[in-house]
Protein backbone atom coordinates (compact mmCIF):
# COMPACT_ATOMS: atom_id res chain seq x y z
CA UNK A 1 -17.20 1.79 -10.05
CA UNK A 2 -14.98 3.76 -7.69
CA UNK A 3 -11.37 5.11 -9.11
CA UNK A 4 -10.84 7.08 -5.62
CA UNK A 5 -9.79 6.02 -2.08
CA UNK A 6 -9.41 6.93 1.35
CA UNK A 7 -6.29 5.88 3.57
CA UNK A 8 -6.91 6.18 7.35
CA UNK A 9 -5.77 9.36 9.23
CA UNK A 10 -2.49 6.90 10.87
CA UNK A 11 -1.35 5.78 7.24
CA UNK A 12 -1.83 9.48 6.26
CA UNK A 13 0.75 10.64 9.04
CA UNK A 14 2.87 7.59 8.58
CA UNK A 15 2.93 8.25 4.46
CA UNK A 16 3.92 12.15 4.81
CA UNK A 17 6.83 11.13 7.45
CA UNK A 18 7.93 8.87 5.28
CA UNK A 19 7.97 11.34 2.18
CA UNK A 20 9.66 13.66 4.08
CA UNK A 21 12.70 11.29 5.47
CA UNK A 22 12.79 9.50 2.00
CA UNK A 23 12.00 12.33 -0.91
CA UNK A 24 9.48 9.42 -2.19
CA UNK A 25 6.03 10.55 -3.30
CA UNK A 26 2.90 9.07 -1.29
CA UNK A 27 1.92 7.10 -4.85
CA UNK A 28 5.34 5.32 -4.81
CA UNK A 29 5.49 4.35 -0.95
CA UNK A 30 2.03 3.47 -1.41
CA UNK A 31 3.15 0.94 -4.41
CA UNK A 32 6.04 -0.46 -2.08
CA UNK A 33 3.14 -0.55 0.77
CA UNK A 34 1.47 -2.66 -1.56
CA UNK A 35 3.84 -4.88 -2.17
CA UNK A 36 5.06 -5.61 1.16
CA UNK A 37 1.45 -6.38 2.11
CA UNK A 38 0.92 -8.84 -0.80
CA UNK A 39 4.40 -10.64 0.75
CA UNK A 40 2.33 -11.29 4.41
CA UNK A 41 0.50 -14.70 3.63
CA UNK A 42 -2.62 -13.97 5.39
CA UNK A 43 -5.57 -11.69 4.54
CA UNK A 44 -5.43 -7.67 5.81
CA UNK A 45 -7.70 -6.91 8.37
CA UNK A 46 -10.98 -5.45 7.21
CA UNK A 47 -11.37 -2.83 9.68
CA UNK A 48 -11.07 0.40 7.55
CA UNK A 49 -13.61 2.83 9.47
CA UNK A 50 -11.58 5.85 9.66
CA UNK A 51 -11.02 6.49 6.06
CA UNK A 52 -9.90 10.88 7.09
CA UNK A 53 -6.67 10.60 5.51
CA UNK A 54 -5.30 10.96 1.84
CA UNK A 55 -7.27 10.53 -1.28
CA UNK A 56 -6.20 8.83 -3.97
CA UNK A 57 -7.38 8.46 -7.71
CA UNK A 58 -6.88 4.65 -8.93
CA UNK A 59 -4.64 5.87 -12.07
CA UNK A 60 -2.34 7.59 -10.16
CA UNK A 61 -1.54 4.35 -7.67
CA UNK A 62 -2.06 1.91 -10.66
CA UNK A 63 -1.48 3.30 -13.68
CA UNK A 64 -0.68 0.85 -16.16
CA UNK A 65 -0.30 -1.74 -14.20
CA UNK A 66 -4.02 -1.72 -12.82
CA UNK A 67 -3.97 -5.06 -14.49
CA UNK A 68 -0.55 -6.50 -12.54
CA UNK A 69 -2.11 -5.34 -9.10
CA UNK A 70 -5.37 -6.51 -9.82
CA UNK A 71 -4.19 -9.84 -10.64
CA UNK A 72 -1.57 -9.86 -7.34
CA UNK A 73 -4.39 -9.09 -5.13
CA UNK A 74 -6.34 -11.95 -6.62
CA UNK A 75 -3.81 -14.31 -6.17
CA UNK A 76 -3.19 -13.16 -2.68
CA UNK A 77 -7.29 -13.62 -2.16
CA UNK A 78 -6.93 -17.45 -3.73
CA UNK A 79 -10.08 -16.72 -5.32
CA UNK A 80 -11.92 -14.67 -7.92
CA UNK A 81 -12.22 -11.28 -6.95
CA UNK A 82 -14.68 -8.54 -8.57
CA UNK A 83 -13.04 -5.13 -10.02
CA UNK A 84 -15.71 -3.30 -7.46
CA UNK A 85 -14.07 -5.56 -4.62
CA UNK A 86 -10.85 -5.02 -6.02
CA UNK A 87 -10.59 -0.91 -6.00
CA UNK A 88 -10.67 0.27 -3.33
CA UNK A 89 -11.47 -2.17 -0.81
CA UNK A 90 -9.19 -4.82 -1.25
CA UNK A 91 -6.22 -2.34 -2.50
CA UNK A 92 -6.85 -0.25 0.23
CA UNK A 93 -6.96 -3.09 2.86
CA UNK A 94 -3.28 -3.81 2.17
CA UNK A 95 -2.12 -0.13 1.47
CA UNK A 96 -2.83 0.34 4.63
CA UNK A 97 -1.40 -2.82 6.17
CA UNK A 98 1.43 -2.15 3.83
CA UNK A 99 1.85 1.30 5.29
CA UNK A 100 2.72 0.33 8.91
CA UNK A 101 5.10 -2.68 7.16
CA UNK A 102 6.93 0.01 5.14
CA UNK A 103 6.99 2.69 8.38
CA UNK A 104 8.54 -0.09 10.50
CA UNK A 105 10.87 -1.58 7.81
CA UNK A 106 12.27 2.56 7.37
CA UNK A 107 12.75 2.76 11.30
CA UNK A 108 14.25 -0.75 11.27
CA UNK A 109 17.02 0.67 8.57
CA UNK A 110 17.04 4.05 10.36
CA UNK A 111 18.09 5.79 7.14
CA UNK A 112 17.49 6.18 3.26
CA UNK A 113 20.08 4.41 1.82
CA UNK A 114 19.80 0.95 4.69
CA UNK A 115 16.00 1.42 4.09
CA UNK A 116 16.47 0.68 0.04
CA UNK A 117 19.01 -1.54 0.52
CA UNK A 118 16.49 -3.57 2.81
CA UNK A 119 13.55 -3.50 0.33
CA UNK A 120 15.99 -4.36 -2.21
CA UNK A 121 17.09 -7.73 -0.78
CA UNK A 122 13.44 -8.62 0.62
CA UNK A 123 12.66 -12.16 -0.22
């Protein structure tokens, strides 16, 4: 079982500009990431080749709510889903499809406080 995973040089970038405009850690944008990826109704791509960027440890992203985002992502799937398909392939295919979501929703806003505001009142 892996507990670690690789984002993709891009979402690296995008997830440090992001930190730096928003004071949010890379574990919490990646959660929001998450979440606005779970929202899309269709499946993430499953092109994740470049896997350069930053590491994460499955506690830190999950915590304890490993069992909440395991069960999202299943629901999402529409079908059973193993815990090896689970972390990290499946978390990490919508982390990073999350990632460009949550970079374009921030320049959308154009500033902190609009950027909140907008995840806020997200349907």
């Amino acid at each position: 079982m892996n507990f670690r995973l690789r984002t993709s040089k891009q979402s690296e970038e995008k997830l440090k500009n992001l930190q730096s405009t928003t004071n949010l850690t890379p574990n919490i944008l990646a959660r929001l990431a998450i979440s606005l990826s779970l929202k899309v109704k269709s499946m993430p791509s499953e092109d994740l080749a470049n896997t350069n960027g930053l590491e994460f440890n499955r506690n830190t992203l999950t915590g304890e709510y490993d069992y909440i985002f395991k069960a999202l992502i299943t629901q999402h799937a529409e079908r059973e889903v193993t815990d090896e398909e689970y972390f990290p392939s499946l978390f990490n295919l919508h982390l990073e499809r999350g990632v460009g979501l949550l970079d374009s929703e921030y320049k959308h806003a154009g500033n902190y406080e609009k950027f909140i505001i907008n995840l806020m009142s997200m349907d």
